[in-house]
Protein backbone atom coordinates (compact mmCIF):
# COMPACT_ATOMS: atom_id res chain seq x y z
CA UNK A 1 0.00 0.00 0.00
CA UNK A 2 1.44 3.35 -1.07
CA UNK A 3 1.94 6.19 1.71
CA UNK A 4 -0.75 8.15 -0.18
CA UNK A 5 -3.39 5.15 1.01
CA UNK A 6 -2.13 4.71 4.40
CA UNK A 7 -2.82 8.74 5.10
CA UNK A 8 -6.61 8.23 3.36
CA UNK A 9 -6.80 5.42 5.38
CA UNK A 10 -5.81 7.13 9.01
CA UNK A 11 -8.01 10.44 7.56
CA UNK A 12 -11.02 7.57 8.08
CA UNK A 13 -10.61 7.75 11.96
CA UNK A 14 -12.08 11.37 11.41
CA UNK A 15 -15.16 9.91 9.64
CA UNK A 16 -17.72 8.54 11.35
CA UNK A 17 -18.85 6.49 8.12
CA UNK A 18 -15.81 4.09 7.39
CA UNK A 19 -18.12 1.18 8.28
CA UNK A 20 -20.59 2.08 5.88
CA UNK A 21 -17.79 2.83 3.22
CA UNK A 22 -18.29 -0.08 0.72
CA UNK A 23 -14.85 0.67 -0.90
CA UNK A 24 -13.05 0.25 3.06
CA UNK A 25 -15.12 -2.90 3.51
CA UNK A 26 -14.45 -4.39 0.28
CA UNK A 27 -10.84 -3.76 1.13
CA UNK A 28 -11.18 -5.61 4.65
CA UNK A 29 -12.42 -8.15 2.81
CA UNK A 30 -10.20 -8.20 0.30
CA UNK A 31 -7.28 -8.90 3.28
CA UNK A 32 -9.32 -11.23 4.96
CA UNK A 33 -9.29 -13.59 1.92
CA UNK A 34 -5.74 -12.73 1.34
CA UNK A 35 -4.81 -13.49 5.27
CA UNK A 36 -2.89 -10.08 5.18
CA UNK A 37 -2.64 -9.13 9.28
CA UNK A 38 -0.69 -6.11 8.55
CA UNK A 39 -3.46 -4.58 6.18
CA UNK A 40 -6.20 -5.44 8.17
CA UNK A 41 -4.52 -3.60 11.26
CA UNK A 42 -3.20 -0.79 9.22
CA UNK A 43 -7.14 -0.16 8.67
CA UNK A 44 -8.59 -0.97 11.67
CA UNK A 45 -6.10 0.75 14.37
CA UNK A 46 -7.27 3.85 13.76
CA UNK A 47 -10.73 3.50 13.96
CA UNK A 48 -12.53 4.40 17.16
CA UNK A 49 -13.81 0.78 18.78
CA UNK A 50 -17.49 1.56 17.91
CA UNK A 51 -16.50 2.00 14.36
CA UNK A 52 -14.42 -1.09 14.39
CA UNK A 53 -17.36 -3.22 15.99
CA UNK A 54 -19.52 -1.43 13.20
CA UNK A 55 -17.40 -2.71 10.81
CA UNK A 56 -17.22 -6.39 12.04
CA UNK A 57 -21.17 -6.40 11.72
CA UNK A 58 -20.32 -6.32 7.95
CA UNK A 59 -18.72 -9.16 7.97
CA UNK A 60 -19.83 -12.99 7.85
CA UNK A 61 -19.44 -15.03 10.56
CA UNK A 62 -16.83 -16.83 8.97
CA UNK A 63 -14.41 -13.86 7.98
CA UNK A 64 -15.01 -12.37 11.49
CA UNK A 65 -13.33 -15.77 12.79
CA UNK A 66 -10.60 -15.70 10.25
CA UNK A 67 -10.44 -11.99 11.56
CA UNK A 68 -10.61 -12.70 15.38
CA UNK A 69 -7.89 -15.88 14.55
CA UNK A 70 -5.57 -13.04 12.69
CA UNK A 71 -5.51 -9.85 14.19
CA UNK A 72 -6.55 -10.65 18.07
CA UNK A 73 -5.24 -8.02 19.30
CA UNK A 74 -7.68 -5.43 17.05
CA UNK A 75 -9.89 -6.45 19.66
CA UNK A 76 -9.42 -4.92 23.11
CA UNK A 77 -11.90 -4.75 26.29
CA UNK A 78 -13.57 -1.38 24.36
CA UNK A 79 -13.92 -3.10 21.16
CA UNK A 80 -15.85 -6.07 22.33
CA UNK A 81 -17.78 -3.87 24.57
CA UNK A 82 -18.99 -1.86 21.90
CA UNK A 83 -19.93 -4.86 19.47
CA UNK A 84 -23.20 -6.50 18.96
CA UNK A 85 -24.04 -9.47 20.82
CA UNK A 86 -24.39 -11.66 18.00
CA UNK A 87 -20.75 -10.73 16.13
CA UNK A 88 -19.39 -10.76 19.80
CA UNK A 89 -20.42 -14.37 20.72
CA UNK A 90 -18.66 -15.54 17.08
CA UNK A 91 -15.39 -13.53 17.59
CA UNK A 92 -15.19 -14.93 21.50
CA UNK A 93 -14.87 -18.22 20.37
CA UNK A 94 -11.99 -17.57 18.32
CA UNK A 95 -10.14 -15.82 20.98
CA UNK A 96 -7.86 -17.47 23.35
CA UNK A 97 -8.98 -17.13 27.75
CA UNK A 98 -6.44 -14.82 28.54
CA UNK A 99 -6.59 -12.56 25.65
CA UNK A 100 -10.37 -12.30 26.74
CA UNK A 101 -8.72 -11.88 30.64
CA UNK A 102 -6.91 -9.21 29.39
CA UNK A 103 -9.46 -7.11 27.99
CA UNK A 104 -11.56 -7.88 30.49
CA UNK A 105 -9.27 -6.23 32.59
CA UNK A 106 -9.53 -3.20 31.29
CA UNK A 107 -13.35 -2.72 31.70
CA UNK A 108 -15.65 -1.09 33.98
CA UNK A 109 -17.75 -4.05 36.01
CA UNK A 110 -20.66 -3.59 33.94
CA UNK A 111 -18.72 -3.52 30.70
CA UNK A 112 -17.10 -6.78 31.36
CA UNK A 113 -20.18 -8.46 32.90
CA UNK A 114 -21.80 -7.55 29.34
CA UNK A 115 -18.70 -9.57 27.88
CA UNK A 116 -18.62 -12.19 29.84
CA UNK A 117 -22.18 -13.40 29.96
CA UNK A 118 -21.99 -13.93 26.13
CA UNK A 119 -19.58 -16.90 26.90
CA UNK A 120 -20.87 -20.93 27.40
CA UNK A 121 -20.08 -21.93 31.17
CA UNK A 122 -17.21 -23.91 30.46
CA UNK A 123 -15.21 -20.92 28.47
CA UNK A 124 -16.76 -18.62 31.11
CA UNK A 125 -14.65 -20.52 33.35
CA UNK A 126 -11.76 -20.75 32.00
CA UNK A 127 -11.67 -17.11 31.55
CA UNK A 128 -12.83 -15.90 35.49
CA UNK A 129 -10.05 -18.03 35.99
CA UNK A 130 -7.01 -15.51 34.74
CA UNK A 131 -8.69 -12.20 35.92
CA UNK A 132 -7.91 -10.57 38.98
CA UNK A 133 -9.75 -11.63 42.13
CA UNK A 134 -11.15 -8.67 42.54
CA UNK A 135 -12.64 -8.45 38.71
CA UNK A 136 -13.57 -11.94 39.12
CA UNK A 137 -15.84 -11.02 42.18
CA UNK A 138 -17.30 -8.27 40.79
CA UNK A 139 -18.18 -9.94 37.44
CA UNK A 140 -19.45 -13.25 39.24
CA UNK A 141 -21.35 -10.86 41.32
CA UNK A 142 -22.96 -9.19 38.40
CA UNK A 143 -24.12 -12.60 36.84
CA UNK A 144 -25.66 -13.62 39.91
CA UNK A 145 -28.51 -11.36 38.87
CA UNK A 146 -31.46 -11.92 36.40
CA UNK A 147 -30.84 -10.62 32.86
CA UNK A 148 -32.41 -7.65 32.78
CA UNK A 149 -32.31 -6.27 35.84
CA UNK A 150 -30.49 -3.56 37.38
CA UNK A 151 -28.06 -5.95 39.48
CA UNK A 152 -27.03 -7.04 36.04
CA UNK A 153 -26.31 -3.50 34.46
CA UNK A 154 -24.57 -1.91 37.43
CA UNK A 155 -21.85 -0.67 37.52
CA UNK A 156 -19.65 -1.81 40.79
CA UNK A 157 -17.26 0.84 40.44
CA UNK A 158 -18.92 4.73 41.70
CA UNK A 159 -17.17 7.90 43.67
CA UNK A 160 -18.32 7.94 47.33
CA UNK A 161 -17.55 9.95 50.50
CA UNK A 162 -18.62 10.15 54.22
CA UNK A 163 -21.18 13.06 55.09
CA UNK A 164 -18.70 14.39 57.65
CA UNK A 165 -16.09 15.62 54.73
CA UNK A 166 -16.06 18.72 53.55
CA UNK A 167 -15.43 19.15 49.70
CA UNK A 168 -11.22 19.17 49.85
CA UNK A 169 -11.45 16.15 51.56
CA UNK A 170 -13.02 14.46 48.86
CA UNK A 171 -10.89 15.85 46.23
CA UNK A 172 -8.01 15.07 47.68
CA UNK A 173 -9.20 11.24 48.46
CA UNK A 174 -9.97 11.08 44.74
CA UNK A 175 -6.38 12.40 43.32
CA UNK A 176 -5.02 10.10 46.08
CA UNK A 177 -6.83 6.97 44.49
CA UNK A 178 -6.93 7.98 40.31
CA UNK A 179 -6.67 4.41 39.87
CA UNK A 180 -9.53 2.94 41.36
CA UNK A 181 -11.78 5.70 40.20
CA UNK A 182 -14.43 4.62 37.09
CA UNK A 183 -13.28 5.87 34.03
CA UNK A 184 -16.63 8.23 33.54
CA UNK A 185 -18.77 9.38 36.82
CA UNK A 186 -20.96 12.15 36.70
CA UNK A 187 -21.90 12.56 40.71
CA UNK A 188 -20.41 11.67 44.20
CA UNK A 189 -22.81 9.77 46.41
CA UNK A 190 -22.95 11.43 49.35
CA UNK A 191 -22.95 8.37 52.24
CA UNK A 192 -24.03 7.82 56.29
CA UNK A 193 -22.21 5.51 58.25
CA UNK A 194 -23.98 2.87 57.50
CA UNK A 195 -23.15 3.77 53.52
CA UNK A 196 -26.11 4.32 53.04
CA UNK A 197 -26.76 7.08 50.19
CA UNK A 198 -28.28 9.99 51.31
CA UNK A 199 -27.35 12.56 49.03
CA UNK A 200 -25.54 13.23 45.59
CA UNK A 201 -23.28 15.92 44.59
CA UNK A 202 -22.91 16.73 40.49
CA UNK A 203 -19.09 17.11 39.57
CA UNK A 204 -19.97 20.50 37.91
CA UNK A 205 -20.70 21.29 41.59
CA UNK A 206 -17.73 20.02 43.13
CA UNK A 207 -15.58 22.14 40.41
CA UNK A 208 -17.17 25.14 41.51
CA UNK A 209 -17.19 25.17 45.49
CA UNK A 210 -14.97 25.89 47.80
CA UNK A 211 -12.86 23.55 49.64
CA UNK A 212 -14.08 24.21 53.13
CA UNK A 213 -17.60 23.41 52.09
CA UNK A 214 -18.81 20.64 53.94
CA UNK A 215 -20.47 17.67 51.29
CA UNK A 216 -24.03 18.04 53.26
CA UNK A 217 -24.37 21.93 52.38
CA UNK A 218 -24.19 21.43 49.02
CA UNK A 219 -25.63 17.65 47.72
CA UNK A 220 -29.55 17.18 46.93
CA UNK A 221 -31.64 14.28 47.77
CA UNK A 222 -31.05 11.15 45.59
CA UNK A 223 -34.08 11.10 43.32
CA UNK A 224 -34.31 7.54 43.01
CA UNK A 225 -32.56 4.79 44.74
CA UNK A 226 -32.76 1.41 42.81
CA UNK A 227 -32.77 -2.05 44.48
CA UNK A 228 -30.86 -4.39 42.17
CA UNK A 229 -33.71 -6.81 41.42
CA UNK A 230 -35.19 -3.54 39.35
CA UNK A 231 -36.26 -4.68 35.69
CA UNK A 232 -34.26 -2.41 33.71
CA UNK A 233 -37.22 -1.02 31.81
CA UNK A 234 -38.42 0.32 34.46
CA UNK A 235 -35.19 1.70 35.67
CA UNK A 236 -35.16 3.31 32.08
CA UNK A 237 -38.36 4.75 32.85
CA UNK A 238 -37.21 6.45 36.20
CA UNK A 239 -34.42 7.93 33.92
CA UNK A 240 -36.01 9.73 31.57
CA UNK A 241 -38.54 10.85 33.75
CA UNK A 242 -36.51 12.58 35.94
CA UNK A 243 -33.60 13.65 33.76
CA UNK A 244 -31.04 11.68 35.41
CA UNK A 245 -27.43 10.70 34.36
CA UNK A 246 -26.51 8.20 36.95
CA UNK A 247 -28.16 6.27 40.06
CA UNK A 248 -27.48 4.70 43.06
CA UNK A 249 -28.32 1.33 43.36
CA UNK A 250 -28.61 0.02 46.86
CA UNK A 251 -28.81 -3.90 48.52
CA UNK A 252 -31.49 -4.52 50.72
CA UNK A 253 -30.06 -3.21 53.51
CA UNK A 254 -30.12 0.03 51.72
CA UNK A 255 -26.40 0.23 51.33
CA UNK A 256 -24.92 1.59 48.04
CA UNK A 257 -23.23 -1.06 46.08
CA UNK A 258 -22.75 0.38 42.65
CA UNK A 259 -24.11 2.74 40.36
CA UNK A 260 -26.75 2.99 36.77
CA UNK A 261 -25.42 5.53 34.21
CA UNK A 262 -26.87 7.35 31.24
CA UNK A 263 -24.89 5.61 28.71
CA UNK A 264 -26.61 2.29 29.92
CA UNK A 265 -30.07 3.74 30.04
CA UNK A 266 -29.85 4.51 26.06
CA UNK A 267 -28.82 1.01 25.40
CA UNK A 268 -31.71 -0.26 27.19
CA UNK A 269 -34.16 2.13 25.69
CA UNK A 270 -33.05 1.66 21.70
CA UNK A 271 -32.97 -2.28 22.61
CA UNK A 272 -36.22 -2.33 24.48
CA UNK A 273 -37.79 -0.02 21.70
CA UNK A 274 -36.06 -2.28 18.59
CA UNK A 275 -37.57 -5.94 20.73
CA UNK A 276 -41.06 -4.08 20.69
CA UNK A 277 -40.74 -2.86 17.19
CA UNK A 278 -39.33 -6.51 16.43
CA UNK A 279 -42.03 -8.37 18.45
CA UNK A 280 -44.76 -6.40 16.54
CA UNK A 281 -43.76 -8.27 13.10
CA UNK A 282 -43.10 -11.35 14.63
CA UNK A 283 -39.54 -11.60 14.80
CA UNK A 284 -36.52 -11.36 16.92
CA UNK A 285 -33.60 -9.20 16.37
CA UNK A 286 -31.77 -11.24 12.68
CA UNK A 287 -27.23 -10.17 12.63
CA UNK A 288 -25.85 -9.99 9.22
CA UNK A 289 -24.12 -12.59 9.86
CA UNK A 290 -27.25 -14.70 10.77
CA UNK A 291 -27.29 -18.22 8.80
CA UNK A 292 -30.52 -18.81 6.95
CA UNK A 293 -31.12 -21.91 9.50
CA UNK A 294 -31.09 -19.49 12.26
CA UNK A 295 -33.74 -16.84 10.83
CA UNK A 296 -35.81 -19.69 9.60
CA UNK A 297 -36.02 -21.05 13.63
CA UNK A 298 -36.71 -17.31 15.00
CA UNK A 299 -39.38 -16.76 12.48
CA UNK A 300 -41.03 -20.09 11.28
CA UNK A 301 -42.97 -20.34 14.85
CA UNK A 302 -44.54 -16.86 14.39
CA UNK A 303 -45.62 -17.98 10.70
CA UNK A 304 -47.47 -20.94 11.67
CA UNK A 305 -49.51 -18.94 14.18
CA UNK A 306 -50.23 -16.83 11.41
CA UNK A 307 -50.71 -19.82 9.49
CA UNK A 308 -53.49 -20.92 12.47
CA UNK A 309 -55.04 -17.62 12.12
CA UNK A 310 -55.34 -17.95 8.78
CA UNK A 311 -57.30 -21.51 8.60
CA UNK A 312 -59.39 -19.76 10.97
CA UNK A 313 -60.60 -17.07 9.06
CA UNK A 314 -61.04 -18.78 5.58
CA UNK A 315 -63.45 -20.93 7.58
CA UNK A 316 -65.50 -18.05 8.05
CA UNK A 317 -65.61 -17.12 4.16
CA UNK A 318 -65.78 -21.06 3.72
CA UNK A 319 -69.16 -20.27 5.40
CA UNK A 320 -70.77 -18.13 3.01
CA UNK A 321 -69.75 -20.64 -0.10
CA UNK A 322 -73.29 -20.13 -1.34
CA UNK A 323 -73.06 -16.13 -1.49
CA UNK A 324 -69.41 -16.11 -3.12
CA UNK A 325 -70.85 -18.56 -5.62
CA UNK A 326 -73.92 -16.34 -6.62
CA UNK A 327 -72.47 -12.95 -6.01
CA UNK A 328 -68.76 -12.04 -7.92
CA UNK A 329 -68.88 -8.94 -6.23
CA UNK A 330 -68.43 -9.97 -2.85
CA UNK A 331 -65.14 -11.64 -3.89
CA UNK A 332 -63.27 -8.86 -5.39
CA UNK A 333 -64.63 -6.50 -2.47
CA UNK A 334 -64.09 -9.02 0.11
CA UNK A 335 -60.70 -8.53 0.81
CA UNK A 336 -60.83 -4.59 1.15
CA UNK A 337 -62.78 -4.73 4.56
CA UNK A 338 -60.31 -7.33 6.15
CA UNK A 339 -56.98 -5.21 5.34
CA UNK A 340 -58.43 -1.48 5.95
CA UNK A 341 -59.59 -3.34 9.55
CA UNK A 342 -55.76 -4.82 9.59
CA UNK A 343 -54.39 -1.41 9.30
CA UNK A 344 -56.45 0.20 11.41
CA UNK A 345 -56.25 -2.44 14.23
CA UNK A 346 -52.53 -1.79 13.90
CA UNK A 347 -51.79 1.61 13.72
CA UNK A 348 -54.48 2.00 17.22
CA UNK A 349 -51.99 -1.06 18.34
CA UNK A 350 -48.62 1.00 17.43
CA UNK A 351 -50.09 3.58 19.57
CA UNK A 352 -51.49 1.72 22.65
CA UNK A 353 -48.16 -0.37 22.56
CA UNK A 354 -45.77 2.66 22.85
CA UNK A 355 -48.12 4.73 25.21
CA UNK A 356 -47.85 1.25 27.72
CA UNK A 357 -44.10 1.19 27.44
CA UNK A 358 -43.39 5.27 28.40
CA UNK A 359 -46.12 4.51 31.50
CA UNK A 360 -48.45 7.18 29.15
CA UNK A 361 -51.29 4.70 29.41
CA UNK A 362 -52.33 3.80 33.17
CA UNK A 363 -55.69 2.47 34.55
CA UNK A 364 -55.88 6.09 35.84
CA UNK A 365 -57.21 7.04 31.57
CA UNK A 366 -57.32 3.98 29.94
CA UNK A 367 -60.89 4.20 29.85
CA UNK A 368 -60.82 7.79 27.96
CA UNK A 369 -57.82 6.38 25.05
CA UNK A 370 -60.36 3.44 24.78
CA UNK A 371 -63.25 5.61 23.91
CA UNK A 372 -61.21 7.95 21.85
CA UNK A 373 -59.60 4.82 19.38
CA UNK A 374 -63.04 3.63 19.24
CA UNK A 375 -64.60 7.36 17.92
CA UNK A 376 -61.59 7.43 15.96
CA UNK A 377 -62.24 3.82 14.19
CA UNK A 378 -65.53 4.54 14.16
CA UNK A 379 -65.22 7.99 12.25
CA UNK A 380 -62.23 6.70 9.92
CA UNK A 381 -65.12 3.88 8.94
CA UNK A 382 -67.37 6.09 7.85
CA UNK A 383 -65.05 8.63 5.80
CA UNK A 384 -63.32 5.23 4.19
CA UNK A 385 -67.49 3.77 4.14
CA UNK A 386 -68.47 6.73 1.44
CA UNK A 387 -65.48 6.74 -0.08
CA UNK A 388 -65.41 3.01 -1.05
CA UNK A 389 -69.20 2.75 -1.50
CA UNK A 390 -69.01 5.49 -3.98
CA UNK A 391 -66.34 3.12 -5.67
CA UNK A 392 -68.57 0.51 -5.68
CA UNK A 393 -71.57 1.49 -7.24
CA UNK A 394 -69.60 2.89 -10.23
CA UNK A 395 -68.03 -0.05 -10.08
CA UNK A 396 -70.91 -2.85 -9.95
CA UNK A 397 -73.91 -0.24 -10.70
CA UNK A 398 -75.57 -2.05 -7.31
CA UNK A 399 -76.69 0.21 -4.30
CA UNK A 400 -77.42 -2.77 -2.13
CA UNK A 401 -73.83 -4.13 -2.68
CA UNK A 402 -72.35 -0.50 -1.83
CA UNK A 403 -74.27 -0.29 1.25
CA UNK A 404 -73.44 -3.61 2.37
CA UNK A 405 -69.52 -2.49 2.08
CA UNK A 406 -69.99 0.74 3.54
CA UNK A 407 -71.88 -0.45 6.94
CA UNK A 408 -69.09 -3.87 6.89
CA UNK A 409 -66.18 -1.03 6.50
CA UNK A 410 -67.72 0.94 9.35
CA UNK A 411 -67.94 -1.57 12.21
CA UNK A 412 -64.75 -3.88 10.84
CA UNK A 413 -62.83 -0.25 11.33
CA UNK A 414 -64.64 0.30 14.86
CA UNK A 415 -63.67 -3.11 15.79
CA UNK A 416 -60.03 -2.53 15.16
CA UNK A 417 -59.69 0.71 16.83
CA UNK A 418 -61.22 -1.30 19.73
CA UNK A 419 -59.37 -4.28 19.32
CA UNK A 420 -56.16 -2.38 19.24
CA UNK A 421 -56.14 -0.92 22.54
CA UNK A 422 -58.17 -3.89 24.43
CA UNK A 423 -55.93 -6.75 23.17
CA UNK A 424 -52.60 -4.97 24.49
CA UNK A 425 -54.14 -3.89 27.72
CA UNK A 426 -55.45 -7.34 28.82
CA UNK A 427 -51.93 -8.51 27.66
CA UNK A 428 -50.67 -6.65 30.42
CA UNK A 429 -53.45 -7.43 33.18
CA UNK A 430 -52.37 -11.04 32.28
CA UNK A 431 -48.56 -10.26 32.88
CA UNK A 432 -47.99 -10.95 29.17
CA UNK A 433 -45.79 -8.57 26.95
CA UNK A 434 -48.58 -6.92 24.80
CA UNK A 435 -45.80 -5.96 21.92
CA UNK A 436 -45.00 -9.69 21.67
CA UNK A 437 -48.98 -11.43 20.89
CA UNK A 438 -50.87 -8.56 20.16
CA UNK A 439 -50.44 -8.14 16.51
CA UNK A 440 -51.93 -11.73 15.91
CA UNK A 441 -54.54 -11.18 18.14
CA UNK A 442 -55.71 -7.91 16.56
CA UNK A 443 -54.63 -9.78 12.75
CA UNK A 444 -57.11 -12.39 13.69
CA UNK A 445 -60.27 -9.93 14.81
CA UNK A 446 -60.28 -7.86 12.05
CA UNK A 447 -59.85 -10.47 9.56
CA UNK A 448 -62.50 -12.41 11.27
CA UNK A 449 -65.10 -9.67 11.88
CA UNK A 450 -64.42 -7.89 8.76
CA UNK A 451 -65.21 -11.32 6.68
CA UNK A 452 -68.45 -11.98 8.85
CA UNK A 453 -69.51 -8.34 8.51
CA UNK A 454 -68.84 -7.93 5.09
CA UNK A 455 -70.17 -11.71 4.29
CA UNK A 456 -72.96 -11.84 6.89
CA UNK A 457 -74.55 -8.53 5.41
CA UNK A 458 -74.26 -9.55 2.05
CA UNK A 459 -76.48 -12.67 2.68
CA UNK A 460 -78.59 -11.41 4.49
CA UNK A 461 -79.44 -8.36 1.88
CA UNK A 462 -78.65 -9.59 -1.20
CA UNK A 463 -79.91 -13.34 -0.53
C-alpha cells in the first residue's frame, strides 16, 4: 500500500462512516481472503472501537473468525464492549482465555459483565479463571442477577464519601486513588455511616465550590434509589422521567453497592424499543451474519400462528360458499374490509403499545384512550365507508352491494380501533408482553369480523 493510502486510510478515523464505506469494507475483505494481518490492522487501528465493531457487523461469521484468529489483538476490552451481541459471541470463540482476561481487565464491572455473559459456562470458566480476584468477584457478582435487571447493568465501580467531609477532603481522596476511580462518573454519592446514600453531589458542583464546604451543604436528595432486582425497563423509565445521568443502586439493607449511568439507560431504551418494534412483526432481532437456519427457527414459529389464524378465518368465508358462488362482487370486495380493519387495528396497536411502554397509558385514563380509538375507528369507517361505496356502485352499478360495504367497513374499522387498545391492555393485566402477541390477536379480529360483517350482510341483503 502506497503512503498516499495509508494517510486516506488514518483520515477515516475522522469519519464517522468508514463502516458504511463499501470501498473500506471491500478492502477488509479483500485482506481477509488474502490473510494479510498487517493490512487489516493498518485499517482498523485507527478507527474508534465503535466503528471497528460497526465494521465487524459487515462481515460474515466466517471472515469475522478468520479476523478474530488473525488480528486478536484489534480487539481490546472497548472493542468487544462496543460490538453486537451476536458478532461478539462468534469472535469470543476464536479468541484465546487470557486474551479475553486481558481485555476484560480493562473494563468497567458492567462492561465486562456484558462480555462475559456472552460466553458458554465452560469458556466462562476458564476465563474468570485468569482475571484478577477482585474483577472476578465483581463480574461473578454481576451474573448472579437476572438478565435484565439492574443488578445485572450496574456498575460496581462509583465515587463515594462520608457526610462528615467537607469538599477538599473528597478531592483530595480522589487524586489520592486515580486508579480505582471509574473511568466516567458524573456525581459523588454522598454516604451515612452505615453507607447508606443519602445525598448526591454533580461534579460541575464540586468544580465550583470551595474547599471548606462541607459535602451536606451542598448535595440534593437522591431522586431515586434502585434495588438491584429492578427490571431495567423500568429503571429506564425512572431515567427519563426525571432527567437523570446516573443512580445509586442500593442492597437490601439500603447500602450503596454500585451505580446505573446514562450511557446504559440509552442502550436499554433503543434495545427495548427495537424488541417491541421486532415483536410487533413477529420476529426477533436477525445479525448480518445470521445463517438462513437461524432466521428460519426465529421466524417459522410466528408464521405458523399466522398460518393458524389464517385456517381460521377462511373458515369463516368457507361459510358463506353459497353467497361467493352467486355474487362475484363480494369476492373482489371481500378482501378490502379485512386489510383497511388490519391497518387500522394496527396503527391504534402501534399507539397503545408505545403509550404502555413510556407509562403514558395507566388504569388512571385507559378508559378515555379506549373511547377515543373507538370514535376514531368509528369515524375513519365512515369517511373510508363513502369513499369506497361510492367506488362501488360505479363499479358494480348495485346500491345494495355498496351499502353492504360501507356499513361492513364501518364496524370492521370500529372493531379494530377497539381491538387495538383492548388486546394490548389485557396482555398486560395477564402479565404478558402486549408488543410480543398482540399483533396476531388484533390480525385475527379484524380479519375475522371484517369477513363476517362484510359476508354476513351480504347474505342477508342480497340473498
Amino acid at each position: 500500500m502506497s503512503d498516499t493510502a495509508f494517510e486516506d486510510d488514518l483520515h477515516r478515523e475522522s469519519s464517522a462512516s468508514a463502516e458504511t464505506d463499501p470501498e473500506f469494507v471491500a478492502e477488509l475483505r479483500q485482506a481477509i481472503s488474502d490473510l494479510d494481518s498487517d493490512l487489516i490492522r493498518r485499517l482498523l487501528a485507527p478507527l474508534h472501537a465503535a466503528d471497528i465493531a460497526d465494521v465487524l457487523e459487515q462481515l460474515s461469521a466466517g471472515q469475522q473468525g478468520i479476523l478474530a484468529e488473525l488480528t486478536p489483538d484489534i480487539f481490546s476490552g472497548e472493542v468487544l464492549a462496543e460490538m453486537d451481541p451476536g458478532t461478539r459471541e462468534v469472535v469470543m470463540d476464536y479468541l484465546h482465555p487470557s486474551h479475553l482476561a486481558a481485555a476484560i481487565a480493562e473494563l468497567d464491572s458492567d462492561d465486562a459483565t456484558e462480555v462475559v455473559e456472552e460466553l458458554d459456562s465452560e469458556r466462562r470458566a476458564a476465563v474468570l479463571a485468569e482475571v484478577s480476584d477482585i474483577n472476578r468477584e465483581a463480574v461473578e457478582s454481576s451474573l448472579a442477577f437476572d438478565d435484565e435487571t439492574a443488578g445485572r447493568l450496574m456498575q460496581r465501580e462509583f465515587v463515594a464519601a462520608p457526610d462528615f467531609w467537607t469538599l477538599g477532603h473528597a478531592i483530595d481522596h480522589m487524586r489520592a486513588s486515580a486508579d480505582d476511580l471509574p473511568d466516567k462518573f458524573h456525581d459523588l454519592f454522598v454516604v451515612d455511616t452505615g453507607f447508606r446514600p443519602i445525598g448526591e453531589i454533580p461534579v460541575c458542583r464540586l468544580l465550583s465550590a470551595q474547599r471548606d464546604v462541607h459535602l451536606t451543604d451542598i448535595m440534593e436528595p437522591p431522586r431515586i434509589l434502585v434495588k438491584p432486582e429492578t427490571d431495567q425497563e423500568e429503571v429506564a423509565y425512572l431515567f427519563q422521567k426525571y432527567h437523570l445521568v446516573s443512580a445509586p443502586v442500593v442492597d437490601s439493607a439500603g447500602r450503596l453497592t454500585g451505580m446505573l449511568t446514562l450511557e446504559d439507560m440509552v442502550d436499554v431504551i433503543q434495545d427495548e424499543n427495537k424488541e417491541d418494534m421486532l415483536a410487533l412483526a413477529g420476529v426477533n432481532e436477525a445479525g448480518l451474519a445470521d445463517t438462513v437456519l437461524r432466521s428460519v427457527r426465529s421466524r417459522a414459529p410466528w408464521l405458523l400462528v399466522n398460518l393458524g389464524t389464517a385456517i381460521l378465518a377462511s373458515g369463516v368465508i368457507a361459510l358463506f360458499e353459497g353467497a361467493l358462488e352467486r355474487i362475484v362482487a363480494l369476492a373482489v370486495l371481500m378482501p378490502i374490509v379485512a386489510s383497511m380493519g388490519g391497518n387500522a387495528g394496527t396503527q391504534s396497536l402501534a399507539v397503545a403499545v408505545r403509550a404502555i411502554a413510556e407509562r403514558d397509558l395507566t388504569s388512571a385514563n385507559s378508559m378515555r384512550v379506549i373511547w377515543r380509538e373507538l370514535a376514531t375507528g368509528t369515524i375513519n369507517g365512515v369517511i373510508f365507508a363513502v369513499l369506497i361505496s361510492t367506488v362501488t356502485l360505479f363499479w358494480f352499478r348495485d346500491w345494495e352491494i355498496a351499502a353492504v360495504i360501507g356499513i361492513a367497513m364501518i364496524v370492521n374499522l370500529s372493531l379494530a380501533g377497539l381491538s387495538g387498545i383492548l388486546i394490548p391492555l389485557g396482555l398486560v393485566r395477564a402479565g404478558a408482553d402486549p408488543a410480543v402477541a398482540s399483533s396476531v390477536f388484533v390480525t385475527t379480529v379484524t380479519d375475522v369480523v371484517g369477513f363476517l360483517a362484510f359476508l354476513g350482510l351480504a347474505t342477508i341483503v342480497l340473498l
